[in-house]
Protein backbone atom coordinates (compact mmCIF):
# COMPACT_ATOMS: atom_id res chain seq x y z
CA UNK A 1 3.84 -4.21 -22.53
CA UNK A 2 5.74 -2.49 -25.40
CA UNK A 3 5.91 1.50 -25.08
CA UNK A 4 4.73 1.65 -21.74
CA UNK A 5 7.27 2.75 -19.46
CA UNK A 6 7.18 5.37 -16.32
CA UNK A 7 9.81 7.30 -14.38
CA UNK A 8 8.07 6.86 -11.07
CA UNK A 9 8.03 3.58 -10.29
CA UNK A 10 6.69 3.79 -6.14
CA UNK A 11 3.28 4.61 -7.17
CA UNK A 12 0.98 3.40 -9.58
CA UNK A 13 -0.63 4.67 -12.43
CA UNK A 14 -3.98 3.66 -11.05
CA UNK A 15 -3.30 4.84 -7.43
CA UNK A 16 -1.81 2.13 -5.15
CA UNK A 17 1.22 2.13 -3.58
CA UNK A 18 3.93 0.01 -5.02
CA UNK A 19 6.49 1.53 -2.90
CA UNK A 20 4.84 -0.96 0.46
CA UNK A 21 3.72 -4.03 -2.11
CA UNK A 22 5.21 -7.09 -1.11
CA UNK A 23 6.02 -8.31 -4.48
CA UNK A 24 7.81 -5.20 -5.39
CA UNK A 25 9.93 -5.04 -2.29
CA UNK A 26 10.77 -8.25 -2.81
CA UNK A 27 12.16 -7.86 -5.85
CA UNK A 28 9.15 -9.46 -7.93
CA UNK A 29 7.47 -6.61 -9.62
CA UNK A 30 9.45 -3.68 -10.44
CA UNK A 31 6.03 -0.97 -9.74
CA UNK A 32 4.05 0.15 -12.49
CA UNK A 33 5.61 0.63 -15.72
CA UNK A 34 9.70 -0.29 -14.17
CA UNK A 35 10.14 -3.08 -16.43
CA UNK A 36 8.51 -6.13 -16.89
CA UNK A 37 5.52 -5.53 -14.35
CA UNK A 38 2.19 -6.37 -15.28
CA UNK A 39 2.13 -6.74 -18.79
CA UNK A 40 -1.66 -7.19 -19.21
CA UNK A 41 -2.59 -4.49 -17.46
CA UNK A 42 -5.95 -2.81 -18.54
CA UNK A 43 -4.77 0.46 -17.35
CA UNK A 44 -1.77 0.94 -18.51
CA UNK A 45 -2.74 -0.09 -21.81
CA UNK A 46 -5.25 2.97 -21.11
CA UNK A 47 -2.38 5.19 -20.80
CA UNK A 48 -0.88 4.44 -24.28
CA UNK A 49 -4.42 5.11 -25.60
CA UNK A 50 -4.47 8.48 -23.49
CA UNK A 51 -1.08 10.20 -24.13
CA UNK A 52 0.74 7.72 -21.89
CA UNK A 53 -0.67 9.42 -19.10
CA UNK A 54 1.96 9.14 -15.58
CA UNK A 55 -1.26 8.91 -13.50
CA UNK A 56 -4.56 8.29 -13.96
CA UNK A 57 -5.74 11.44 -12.69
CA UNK A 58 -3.49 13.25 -15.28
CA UNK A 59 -6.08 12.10 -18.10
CA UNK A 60 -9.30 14.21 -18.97
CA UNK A 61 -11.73 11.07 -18.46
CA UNK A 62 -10.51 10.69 -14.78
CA UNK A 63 -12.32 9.15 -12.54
CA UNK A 64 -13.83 6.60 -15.79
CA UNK A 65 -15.64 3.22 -15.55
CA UNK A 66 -12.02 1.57 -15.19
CA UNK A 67 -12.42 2.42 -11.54
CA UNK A 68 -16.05 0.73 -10.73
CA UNK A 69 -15.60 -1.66 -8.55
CA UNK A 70 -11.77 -1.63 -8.80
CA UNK A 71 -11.87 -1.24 -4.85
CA UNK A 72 -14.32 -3.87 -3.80
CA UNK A 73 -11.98 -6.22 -2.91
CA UNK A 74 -7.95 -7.08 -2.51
CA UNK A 75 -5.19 -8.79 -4.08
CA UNK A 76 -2.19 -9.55 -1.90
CA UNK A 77 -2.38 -5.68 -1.86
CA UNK A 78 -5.30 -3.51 -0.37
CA UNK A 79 -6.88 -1.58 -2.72
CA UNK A 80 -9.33 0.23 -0.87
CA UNK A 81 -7.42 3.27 -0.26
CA UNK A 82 -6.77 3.86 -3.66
CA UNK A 83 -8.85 6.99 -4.82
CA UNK A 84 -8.02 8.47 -1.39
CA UNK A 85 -4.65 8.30 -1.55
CA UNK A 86 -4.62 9.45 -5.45
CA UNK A 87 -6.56 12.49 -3.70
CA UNK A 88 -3.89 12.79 -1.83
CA UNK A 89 -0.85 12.69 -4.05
CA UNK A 90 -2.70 15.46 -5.96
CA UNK A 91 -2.96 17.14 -3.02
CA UNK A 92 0.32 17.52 -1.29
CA UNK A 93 2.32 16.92 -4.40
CA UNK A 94 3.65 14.17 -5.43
CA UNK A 95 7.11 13.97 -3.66
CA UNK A 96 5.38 15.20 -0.37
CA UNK A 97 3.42 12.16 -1.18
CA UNK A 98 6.36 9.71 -1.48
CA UNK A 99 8.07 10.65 1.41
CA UNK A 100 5.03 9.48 3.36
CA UNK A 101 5.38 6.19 1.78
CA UNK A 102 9.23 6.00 2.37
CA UNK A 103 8.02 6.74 5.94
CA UNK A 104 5.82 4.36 5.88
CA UNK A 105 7.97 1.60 4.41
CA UNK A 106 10.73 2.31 7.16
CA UNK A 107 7.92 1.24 9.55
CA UNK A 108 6.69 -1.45 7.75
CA UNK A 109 10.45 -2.70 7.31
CA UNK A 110 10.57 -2.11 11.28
CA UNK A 111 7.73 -4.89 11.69
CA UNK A 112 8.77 -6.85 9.86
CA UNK A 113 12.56 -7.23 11.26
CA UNK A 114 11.17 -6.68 15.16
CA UNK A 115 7.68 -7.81 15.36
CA UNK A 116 7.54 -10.64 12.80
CA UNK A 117 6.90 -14.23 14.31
CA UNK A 118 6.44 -15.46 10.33
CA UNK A 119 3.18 -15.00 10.21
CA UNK A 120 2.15 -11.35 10.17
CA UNK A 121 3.63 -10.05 6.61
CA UNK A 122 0.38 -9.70 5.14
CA UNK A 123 -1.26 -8.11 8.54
CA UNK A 124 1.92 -5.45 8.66
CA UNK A 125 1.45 -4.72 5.31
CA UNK A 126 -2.05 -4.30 5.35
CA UNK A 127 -1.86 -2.21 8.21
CA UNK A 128 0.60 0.38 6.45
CA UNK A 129 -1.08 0.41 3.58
CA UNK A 130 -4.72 1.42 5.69
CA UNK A 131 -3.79 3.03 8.35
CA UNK A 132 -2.98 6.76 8.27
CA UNK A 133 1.02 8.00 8.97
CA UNK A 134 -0.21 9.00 12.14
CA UNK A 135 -1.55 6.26 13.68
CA UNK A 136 1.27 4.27 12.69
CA UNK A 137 3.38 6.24 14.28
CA UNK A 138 1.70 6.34 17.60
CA UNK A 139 2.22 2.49 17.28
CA UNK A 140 5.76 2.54 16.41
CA UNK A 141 5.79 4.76 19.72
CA UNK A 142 4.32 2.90 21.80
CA UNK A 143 6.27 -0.49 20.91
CA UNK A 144 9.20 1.55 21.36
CA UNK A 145 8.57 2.79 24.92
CA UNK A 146 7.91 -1.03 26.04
CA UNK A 147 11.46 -1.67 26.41
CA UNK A 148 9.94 -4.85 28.40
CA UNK A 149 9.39 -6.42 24.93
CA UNK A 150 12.98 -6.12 23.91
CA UNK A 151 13.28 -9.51 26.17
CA UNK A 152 10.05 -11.36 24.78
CA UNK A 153 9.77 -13.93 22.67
CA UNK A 154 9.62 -13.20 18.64
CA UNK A 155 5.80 -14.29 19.80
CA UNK A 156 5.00 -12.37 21.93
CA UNK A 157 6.50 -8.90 20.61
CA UNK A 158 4.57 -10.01 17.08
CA UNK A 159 0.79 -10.04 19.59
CA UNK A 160 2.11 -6.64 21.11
CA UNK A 161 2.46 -5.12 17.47
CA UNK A 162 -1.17 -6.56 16.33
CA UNK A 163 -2.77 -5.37 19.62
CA UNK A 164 -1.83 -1.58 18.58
CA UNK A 165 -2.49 -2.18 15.22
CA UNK A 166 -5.89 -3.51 15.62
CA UNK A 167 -6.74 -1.04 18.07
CA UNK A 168 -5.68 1.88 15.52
CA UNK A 169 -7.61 0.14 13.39
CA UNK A 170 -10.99 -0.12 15.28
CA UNK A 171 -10.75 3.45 16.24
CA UNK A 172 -10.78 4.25 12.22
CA UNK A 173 -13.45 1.75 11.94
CA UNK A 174 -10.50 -0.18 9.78
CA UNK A 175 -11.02 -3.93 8.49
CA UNK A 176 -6.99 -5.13 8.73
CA UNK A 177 -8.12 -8.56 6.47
CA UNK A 178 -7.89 -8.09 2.94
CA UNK A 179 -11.40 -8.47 1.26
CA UNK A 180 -11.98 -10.51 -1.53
CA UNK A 181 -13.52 -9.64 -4.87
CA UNK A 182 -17.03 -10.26 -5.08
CA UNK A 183 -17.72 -13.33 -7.67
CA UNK A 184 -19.74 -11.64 -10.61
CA UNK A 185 -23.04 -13.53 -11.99
């Protein structure tokens, strides 16, 4: 989209975390407003209308009818966390903010290279993206100190990881399956 450009590219405009999307650490997407991107983006073409707002929470009309419904269900990347974690960024600050997502990525990257049998990207990443720092790390933790796994079977390390992740999850009362968008009419 012409004129829409942003300096920080590892979290949205709109509030989700491009800094743990798959297509942006793989090179795909460069995060909101790094480049190419998402071109037809509703949003962003919000922000040109607004000032060019760097987050959504930045304009006066925050939270608008943009957002109803924006979190009922999930692309490749959940969305439900959104509005929390823009709470959130406000909150701490934004670079407090990103460092929890650079944390989080190193465990996410972690999962992926240790824990991955080739099937659990979109669990791992789903996981990160839901699950608070905490919890994650009490995971990370607790793979580490089964040194028993370090001789397993891609397989079976990849069932140890979901185990902990699904139990994290159920104690947060935590869906780890994307949801999809309801159909309208």
């Amino acid at each position: 989209m012409n004129g829409f450009t942003r300096t920080e590219t590892r979290f949205s405009l709109c509030g989700l975390n491009c800094a743990l999307c798959s297509m942006h650490l793989g090179g795909y997407c460069p995060g909101c407003g790094g480049g190419a991107g998402n071109q037809s983006c509703a949003i962003a073409k919000c922000s040109l209308k607004h000032g060019s707002v760097q987050f959504c929470w930045e304009c006066p009309e925050y939270p608008c009818p943009r957002y109803e419904g924006f979190d009922d269900g999930d692309s490749f990347v959940p969305h439900r966390n959104r509005q929390q974690d823009i709470a959130q960024a406000r909150d701490l600050g934004l670079e407090a903010y990103l460092a929890q997502l650079e944390e989080k990525w190193a465990i996410l990257d972690e999962l992926l290279t240790h824990y991955n049998d080739g099937r659990r990207k979109i669990l791992f990443n789903t996981a990160v993206h839901l699950l608070p720092l905490e919890d994650l790390r009490s995971v990370m933790a607790a793979l580490g100190s089964r040194s028993e796994l370090d001789e397993q079977p891609i397989k079976e390390r990849a069932l140890a990881a979901i185990e902990l992740l699904q139990q994290a999850a159920d104690r947060r009362g935590v869906s780890l399956k994307l949801s999809k968008k309801p159909k309208k009419g």
